[in-house]
Protein backbone atom coordinates (compact mmCIF):
# COMPACT_ATOMS: atom_id res chain seq x y z
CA UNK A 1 16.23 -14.10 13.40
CA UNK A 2 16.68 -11.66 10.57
CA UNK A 3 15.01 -8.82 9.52
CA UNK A 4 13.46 -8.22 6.17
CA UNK A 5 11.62 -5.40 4.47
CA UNK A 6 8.89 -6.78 2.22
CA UNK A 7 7.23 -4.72 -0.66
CA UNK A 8 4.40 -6.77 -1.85
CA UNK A 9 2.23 -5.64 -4.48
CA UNK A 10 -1.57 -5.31 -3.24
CA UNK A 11 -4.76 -5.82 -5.68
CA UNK A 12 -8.04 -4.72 -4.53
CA UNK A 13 -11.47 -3.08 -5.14
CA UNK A 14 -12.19 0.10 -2.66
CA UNK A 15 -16.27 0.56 -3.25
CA UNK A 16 -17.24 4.01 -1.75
CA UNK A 17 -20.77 5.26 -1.24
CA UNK A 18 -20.56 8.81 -1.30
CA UNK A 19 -23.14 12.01 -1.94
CA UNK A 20 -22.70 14.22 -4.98
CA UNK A 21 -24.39 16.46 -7.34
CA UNK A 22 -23.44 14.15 -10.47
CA UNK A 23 -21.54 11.31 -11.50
CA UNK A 24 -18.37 13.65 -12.65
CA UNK A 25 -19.02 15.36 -8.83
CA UNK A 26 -18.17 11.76 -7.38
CA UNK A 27 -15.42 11.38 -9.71
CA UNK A 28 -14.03 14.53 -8.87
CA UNK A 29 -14.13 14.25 -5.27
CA UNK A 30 -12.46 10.47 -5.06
CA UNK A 31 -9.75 11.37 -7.24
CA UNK A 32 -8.78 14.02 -4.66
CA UNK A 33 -7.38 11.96 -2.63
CA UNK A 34 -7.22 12.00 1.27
CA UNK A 35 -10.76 11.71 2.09
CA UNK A 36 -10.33 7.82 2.91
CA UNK A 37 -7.71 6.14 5.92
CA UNK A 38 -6.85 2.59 5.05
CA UNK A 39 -5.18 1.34 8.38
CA UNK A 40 -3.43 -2.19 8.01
CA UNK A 41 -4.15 -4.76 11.06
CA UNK A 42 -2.29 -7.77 11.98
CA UNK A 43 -2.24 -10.74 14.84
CA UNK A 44 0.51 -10.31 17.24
CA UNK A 45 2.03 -13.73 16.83
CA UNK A 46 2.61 -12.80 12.96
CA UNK A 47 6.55 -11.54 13.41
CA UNK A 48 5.74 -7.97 12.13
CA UNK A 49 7.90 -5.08 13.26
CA UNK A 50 5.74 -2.54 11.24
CA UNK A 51 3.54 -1.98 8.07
CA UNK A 52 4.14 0.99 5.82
CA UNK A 53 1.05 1.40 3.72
CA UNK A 54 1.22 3.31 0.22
CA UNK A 55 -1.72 3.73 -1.62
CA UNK A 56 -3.43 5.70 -4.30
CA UNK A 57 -6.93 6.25 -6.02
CA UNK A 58 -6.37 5.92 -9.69
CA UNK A 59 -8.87 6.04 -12.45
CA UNK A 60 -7.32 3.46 -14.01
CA UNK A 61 -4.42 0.98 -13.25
CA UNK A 62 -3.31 0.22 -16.93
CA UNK A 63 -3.67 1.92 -20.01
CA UNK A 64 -2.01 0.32 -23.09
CA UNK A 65 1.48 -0.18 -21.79
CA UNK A 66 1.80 1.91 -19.06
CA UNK A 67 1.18 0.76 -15.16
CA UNK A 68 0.64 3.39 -12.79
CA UNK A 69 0.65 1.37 -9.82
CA UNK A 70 3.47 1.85 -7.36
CA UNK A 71 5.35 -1.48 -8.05
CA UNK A 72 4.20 -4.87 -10.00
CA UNK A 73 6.45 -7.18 -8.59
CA UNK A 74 7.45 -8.62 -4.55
CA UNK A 75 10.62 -7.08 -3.47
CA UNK A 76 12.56 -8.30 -0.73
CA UNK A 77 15.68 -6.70 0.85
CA UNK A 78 17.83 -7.89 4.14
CA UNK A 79 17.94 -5.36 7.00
CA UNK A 80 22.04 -5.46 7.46
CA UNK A 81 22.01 -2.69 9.95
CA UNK A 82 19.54 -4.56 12.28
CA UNK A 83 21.28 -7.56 11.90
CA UNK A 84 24.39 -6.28 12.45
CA UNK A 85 22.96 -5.13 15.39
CA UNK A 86 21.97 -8.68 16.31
CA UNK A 87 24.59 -10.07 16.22
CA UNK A 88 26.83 -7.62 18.64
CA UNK A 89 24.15 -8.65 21.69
């Protein structure tokens, strides 16, 4: 079997209740950043080596143009190392 590297582009709402002395307080404190874990889980008979999660808090995704997300579009890319690998056992 083969071994690919999958970068899938992830939409999602993250509602957060949180205590602060205003709405701009809140704001503020989210857009820090490192305040929340998101930990990926998946079954064991799903063929995954290994999930690298990126993520950030934005205040907003798109404005005119521009995207700020990390990437819009799957990517997928062949391990050739690991296979190589493989194929010598």
């Amino acid at each position: 079997m083969k071994t690919y590297y999958i970068e899938a582009p992830v939409v999602m709402k993250l509602m957060i209740g949180m205590r602060a002395e205003s709405m701009e307080d809140a704001k503020e404190k989210i857009l820090e950043g490192g305040k929340i874990s998101l930990n990926p889980e998946y079954k064991e008979d799903a063929n995954i080596d290994f999930v690298d999660l990126e993520w950030e808090i934005h205040e907003q995704v798109v404005q005119g143009n521009v995207y700020y997300g990390n990437i819009n579009e799957l990517e997928i890319e062949l391990d050739d190392f690991l296979d190589d690998e493989d194929d010598d056992q």
